[in-house]
PDB file of N, CA and C in Angstrom:
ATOM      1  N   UNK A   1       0.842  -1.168   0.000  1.00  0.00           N
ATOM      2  CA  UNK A   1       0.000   0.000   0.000  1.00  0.00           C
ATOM      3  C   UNK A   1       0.889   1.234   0.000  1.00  0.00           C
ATOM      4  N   UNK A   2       0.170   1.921  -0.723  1.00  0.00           N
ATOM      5  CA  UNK A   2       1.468   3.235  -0.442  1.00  0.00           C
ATOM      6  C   UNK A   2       0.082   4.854  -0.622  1.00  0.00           C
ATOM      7  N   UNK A   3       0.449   6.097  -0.682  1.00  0.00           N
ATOM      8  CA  UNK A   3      -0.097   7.166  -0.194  1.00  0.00           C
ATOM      9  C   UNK A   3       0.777   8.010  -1.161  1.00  0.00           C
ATOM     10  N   UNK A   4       0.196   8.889  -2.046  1.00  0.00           N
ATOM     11  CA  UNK A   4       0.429   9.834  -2.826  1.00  0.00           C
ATOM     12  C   UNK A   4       0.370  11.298  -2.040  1.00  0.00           C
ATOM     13  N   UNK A   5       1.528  11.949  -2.078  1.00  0.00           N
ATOM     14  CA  UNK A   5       2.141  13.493  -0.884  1.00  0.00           C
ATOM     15  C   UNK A   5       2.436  14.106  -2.130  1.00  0.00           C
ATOM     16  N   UNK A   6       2.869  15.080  -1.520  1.00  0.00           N
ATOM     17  CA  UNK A   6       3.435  16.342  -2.232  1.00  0.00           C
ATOM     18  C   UNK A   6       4.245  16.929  -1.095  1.00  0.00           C
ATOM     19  N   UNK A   7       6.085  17.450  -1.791  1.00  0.00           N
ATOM     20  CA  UNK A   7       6.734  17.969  -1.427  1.00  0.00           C
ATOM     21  C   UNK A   7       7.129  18.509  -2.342  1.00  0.00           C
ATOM     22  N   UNK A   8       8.460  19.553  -1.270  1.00  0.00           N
ATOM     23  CA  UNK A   8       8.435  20.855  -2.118  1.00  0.00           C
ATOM     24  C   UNK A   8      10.425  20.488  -1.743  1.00  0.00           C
ATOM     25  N   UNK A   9      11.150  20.568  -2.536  1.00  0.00           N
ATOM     26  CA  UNK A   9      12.506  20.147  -2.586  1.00  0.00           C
ATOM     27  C   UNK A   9      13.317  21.256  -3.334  1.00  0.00           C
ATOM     28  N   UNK A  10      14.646  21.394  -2.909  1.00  0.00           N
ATOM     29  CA  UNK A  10      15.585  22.251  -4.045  1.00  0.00           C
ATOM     30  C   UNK A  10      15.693  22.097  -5.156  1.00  0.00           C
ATOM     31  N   UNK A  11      15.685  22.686  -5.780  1.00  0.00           N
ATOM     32  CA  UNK A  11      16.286  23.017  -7.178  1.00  0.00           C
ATOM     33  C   UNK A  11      17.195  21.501  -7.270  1.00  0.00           C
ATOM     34  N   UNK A  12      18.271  22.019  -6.699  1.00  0.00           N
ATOM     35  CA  UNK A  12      19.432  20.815  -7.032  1.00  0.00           C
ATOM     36  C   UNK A  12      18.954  19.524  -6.448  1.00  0.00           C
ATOM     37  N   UNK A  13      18.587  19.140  -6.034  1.00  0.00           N
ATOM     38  CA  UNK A  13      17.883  17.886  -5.912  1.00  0.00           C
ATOM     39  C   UNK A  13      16.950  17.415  -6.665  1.00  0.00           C
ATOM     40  N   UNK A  14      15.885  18.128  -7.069  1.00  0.00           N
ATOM     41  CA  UNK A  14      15.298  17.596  -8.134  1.00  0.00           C
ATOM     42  C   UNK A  14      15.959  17.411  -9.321  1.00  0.00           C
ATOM     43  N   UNK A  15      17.227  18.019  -9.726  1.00  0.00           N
ATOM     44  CA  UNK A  15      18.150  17.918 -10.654  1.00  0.00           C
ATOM     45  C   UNK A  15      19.080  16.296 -10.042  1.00  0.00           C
ATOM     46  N   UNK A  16      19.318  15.901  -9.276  1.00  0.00           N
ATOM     47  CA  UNK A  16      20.058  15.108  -8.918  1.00  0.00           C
ATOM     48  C   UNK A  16      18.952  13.899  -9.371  1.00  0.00           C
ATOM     49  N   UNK A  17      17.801  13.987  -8.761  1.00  0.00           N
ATOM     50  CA  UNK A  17      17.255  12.843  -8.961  1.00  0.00           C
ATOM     51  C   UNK A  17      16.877  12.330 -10.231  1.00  0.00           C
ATOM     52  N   UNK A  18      16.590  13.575 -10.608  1.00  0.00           N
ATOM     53  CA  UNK A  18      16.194  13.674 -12.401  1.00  0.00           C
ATOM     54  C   UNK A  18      17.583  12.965 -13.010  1.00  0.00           C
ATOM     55  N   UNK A  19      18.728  13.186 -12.832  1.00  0.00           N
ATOM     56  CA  UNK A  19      20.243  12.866 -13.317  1.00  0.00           C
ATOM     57  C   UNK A  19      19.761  11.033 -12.932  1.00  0.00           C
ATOM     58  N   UNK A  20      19.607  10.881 -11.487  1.00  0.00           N
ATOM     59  CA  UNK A  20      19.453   9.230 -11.609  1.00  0.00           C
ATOM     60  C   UNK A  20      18.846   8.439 -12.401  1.00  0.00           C
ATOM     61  N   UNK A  21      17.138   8.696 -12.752  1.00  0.00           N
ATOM     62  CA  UNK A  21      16.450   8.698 -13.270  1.00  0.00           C
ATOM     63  C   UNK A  21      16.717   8.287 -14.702  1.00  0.00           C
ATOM     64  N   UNK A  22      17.775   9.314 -15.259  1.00  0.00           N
ATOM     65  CA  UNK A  22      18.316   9.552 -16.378  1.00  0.00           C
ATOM     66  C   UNK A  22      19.023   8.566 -16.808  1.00  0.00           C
ATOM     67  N   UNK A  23      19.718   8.336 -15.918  1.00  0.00           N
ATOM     68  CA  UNK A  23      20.971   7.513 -16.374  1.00  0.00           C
ATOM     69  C   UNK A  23      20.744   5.883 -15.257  1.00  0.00           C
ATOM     70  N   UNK A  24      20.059   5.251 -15.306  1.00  0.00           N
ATOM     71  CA  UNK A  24      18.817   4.590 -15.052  1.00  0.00           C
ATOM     72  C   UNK A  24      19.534   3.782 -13.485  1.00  0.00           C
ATOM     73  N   UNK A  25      19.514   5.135 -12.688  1.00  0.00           N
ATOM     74  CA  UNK A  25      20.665   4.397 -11.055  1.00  0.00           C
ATOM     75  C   UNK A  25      19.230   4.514 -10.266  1.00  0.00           C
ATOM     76  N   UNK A  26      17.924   4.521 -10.684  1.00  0.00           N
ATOM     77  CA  UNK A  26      16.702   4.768 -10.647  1.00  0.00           C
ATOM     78  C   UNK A  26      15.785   4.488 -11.302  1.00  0.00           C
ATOM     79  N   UNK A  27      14.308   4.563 -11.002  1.00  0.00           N
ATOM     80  CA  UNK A  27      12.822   3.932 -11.716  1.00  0.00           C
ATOM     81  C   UNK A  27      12.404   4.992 -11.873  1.00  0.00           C
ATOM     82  N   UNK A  28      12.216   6.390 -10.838  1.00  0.00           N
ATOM     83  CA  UNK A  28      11.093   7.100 -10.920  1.00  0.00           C
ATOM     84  C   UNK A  28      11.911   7.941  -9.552  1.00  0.00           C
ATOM     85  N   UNK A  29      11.492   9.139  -9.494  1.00  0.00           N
ATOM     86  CA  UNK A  29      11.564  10.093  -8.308  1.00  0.00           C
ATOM     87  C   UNK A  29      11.389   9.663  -7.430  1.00  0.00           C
ATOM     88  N   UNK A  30      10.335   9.179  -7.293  1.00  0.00           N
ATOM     89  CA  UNK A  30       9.824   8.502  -6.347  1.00  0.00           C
ATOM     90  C   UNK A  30       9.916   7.644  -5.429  1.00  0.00           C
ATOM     91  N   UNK A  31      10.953   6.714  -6.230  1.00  0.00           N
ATOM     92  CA  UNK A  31      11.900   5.363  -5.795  1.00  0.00           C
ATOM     93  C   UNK A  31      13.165   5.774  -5.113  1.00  0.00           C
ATOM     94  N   UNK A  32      13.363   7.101  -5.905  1.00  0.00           N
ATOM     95  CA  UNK A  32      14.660   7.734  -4.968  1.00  0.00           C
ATOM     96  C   UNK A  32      14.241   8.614  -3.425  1.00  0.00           C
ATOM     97  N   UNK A  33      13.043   9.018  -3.815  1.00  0.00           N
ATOM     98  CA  UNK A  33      12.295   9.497  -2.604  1.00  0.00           C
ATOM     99  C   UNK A  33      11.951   8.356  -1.289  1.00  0.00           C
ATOM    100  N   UNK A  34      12.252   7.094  -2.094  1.00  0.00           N
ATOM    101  CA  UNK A  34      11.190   6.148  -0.929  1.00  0.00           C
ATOM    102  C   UNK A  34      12.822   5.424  -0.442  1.00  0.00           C
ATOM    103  N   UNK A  35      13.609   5.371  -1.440  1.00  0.00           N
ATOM    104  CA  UNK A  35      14.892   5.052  -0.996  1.00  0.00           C
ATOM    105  C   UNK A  35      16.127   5.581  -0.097  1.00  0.00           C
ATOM    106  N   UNK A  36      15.867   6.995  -0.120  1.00  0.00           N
ATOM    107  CA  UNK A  36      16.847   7.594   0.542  1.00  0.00           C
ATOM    108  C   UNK A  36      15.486   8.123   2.514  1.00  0.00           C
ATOM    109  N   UNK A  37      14.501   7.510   2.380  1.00  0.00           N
ATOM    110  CA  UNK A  37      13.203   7.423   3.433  1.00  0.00           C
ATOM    111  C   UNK A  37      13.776   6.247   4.442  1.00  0.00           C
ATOM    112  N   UNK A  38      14.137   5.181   3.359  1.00  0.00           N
ATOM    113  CA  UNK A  38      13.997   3.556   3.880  1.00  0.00           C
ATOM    114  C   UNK A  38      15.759   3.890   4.767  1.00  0.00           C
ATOM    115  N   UNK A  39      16.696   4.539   3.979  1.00  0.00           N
ATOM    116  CA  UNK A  39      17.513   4.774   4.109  1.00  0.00           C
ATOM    117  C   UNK A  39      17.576   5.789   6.012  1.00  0.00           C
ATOM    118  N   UNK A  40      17.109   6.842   6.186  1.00  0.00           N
ATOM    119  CA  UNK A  40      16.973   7.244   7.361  1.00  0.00           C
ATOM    120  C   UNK A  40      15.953   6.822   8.298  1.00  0.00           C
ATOM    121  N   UNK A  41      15.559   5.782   7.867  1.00  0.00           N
ATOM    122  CA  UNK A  41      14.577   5.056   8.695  1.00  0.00           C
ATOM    123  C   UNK A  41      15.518   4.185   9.380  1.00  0.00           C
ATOM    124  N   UNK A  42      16.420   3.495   8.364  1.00  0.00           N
ATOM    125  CA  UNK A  42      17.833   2.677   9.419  1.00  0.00           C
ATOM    126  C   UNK A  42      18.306   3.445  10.355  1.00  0.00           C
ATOM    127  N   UNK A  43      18.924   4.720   9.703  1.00  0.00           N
ATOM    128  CA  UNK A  43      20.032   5.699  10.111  1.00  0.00           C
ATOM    129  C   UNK A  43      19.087   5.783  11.796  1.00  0.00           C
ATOM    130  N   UNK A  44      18.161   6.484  11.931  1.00  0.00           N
ATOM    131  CA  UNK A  44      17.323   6.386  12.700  1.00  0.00           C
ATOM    132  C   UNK A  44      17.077   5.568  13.748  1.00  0.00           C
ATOM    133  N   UNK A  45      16.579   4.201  13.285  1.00  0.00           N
ATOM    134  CA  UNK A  45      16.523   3.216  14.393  1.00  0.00           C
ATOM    135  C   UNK A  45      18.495   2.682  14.554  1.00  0.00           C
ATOM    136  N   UNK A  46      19.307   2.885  13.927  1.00  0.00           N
ATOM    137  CA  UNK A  46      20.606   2.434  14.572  1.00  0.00           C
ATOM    138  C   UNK A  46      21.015   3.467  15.581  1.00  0.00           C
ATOM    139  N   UNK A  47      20.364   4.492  15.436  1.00  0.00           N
ATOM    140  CA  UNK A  47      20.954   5.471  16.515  1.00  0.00           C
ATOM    141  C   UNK A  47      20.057   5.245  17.885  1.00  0.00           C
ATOM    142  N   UNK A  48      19.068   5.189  17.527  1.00  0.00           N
ATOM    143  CA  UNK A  48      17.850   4.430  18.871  1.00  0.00           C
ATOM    144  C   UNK A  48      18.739   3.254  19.566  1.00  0.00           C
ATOM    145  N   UNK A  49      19.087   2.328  18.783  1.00  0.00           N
ATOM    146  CA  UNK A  49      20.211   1.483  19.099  1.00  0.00           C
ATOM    147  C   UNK A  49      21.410   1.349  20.213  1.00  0.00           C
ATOM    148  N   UNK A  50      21.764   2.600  19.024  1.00  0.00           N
ATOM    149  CA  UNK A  50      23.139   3.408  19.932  1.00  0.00           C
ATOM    150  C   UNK A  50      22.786   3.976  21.400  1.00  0.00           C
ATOM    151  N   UNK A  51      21.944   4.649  21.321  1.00  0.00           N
ATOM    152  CA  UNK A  51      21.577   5.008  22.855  1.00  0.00           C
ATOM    153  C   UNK A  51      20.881   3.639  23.385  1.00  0.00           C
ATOM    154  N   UNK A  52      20.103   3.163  23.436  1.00  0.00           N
ATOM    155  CA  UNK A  52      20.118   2.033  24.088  1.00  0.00           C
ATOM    156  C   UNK A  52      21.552   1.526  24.636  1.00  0.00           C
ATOM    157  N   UNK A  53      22.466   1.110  24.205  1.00  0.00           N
ATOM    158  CA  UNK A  53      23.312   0.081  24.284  1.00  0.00           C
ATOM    159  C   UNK A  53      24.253   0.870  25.155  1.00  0.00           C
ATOM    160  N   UNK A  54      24.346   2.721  24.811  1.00  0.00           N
ATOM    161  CA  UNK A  54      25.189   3.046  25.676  1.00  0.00           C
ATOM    162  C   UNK A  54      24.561   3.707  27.023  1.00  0.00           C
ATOM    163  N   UNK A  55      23.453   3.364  27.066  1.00  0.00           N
ATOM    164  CA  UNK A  55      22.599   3.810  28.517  1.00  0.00           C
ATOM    165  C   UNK A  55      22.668   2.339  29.443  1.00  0.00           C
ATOM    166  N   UNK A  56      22.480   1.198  28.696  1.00  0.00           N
ATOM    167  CA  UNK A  56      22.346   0.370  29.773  1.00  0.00           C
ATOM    168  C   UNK A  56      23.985  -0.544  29.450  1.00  0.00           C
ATOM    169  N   UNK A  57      24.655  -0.471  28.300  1.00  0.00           N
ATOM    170  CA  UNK A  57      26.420  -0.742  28.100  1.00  0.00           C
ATOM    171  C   UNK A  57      25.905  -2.285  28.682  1.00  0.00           C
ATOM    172  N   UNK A  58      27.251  -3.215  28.547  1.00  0.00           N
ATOM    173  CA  UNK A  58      27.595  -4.104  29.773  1.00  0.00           C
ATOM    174  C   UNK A  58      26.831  -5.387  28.347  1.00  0.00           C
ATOM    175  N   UNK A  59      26.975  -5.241  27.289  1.00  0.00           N
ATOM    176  CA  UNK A  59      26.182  -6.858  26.654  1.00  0.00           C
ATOM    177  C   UNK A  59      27.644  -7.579  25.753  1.00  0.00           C
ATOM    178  N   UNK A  60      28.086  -8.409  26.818  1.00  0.00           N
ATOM    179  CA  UNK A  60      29.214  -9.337  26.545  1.00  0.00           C
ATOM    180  C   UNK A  60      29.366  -9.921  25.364  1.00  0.00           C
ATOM    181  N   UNK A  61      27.497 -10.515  25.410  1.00  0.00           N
ATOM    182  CA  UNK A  61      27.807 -11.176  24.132  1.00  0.00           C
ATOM    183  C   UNK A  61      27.458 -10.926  22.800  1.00  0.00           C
ATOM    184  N   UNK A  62      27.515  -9.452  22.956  1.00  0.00           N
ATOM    185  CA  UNK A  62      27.545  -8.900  21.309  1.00  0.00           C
ATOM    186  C   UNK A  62      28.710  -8.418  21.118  1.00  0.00           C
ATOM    187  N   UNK A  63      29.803  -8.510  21.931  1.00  0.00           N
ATOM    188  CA  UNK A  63      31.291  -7.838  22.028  1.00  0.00           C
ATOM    189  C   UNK A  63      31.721  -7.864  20.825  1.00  0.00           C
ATOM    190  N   UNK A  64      31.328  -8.914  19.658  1.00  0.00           N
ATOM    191  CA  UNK A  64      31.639  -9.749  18.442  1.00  0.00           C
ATOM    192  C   UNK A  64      31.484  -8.904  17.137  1.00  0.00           C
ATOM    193  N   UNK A  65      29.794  -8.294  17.742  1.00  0.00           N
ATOM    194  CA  UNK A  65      29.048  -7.917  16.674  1.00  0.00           C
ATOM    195  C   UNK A  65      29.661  -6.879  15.674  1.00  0.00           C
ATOM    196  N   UNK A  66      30.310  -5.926  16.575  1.00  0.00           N
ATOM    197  CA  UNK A  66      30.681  -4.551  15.412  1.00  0.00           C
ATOM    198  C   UNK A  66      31.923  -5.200  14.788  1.00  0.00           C
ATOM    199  N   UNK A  67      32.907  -5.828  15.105  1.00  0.00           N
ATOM    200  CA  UNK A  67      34.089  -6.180  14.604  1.00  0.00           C
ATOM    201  C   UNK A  67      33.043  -6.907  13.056  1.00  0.00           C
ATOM    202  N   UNK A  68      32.573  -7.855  13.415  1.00  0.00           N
ATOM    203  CA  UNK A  68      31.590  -9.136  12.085  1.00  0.00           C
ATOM    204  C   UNK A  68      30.972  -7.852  11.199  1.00  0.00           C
ATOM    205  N   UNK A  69      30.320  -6.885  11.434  1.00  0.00           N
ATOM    206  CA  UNK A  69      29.462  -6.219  11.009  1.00  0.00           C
ATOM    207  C   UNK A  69      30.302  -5.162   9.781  1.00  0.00           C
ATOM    208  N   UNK A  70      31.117  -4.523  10.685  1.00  0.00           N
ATOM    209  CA  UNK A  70      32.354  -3.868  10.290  1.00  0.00           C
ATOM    210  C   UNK A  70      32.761  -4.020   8.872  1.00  0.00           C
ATOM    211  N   UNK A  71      33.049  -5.296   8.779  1.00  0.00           N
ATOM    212  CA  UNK A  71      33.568  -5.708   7.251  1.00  0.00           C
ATOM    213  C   UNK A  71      32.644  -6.765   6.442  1.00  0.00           C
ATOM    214  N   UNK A  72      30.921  -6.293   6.688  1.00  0.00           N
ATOM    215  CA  UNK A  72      29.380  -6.759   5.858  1.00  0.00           C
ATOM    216  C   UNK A  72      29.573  -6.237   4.735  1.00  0.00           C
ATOM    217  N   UNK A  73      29.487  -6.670   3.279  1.00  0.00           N
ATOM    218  CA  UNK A  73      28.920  -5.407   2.336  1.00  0.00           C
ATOM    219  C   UNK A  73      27.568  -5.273   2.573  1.00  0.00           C
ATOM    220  N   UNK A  74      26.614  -4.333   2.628  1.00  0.00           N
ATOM    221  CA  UNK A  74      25.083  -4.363   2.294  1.00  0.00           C
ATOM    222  C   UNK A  74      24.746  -3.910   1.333  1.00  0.00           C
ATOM    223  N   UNK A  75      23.910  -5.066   0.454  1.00  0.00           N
ATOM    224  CA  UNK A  75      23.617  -4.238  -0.638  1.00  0.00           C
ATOM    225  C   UNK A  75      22.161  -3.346  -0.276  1.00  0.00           C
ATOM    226  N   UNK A  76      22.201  -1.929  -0.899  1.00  0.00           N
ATOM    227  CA  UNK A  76      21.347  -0.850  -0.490  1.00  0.00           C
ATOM    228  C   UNK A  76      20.399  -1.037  -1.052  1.00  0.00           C
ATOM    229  N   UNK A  77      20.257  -1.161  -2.313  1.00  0.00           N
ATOM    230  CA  UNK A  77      19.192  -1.349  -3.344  1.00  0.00           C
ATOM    231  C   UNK A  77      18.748  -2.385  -3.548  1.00  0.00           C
TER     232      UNK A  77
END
């Protein structure tokens, strides 16, 4: 399901996205709109994360995790 908005963006950004679009690193505005969304929706909950982990600290057994994580590729798209 998705919901049709209206925003109002720079100049150079609508030029950027239009450039993706173009040169096909993209589907539609839109996809870059919902992608760089999905994108601070991580950014977002990893920082929720971050404070969690450094308010209550002390979890042994993820000591592992950032070293493993560290050198993940993720693919974005």
């Amino acid at each position: 399901m998705s919901k049709q908005i209206t925003v109002r963006l720079p100049d150079d950004l609508v030029d950027f996205m239009d450039e993706l679009v173009a040169t096909d690193k993209a589907t539609s505005r839109a996809s870059v709109v919902a992608r760089a969304m999905e994108r601070e929706r991580r950014r977002e909950l990893a920082t929720r994360d971050l404070a969690v982990l450094s308010k209550h600290g002390g979890y042994p057994d993820l000591e592992g995790l950032a070293p493993a994580a560290a050198g993940t590729v993720l693919e974005l798209d």
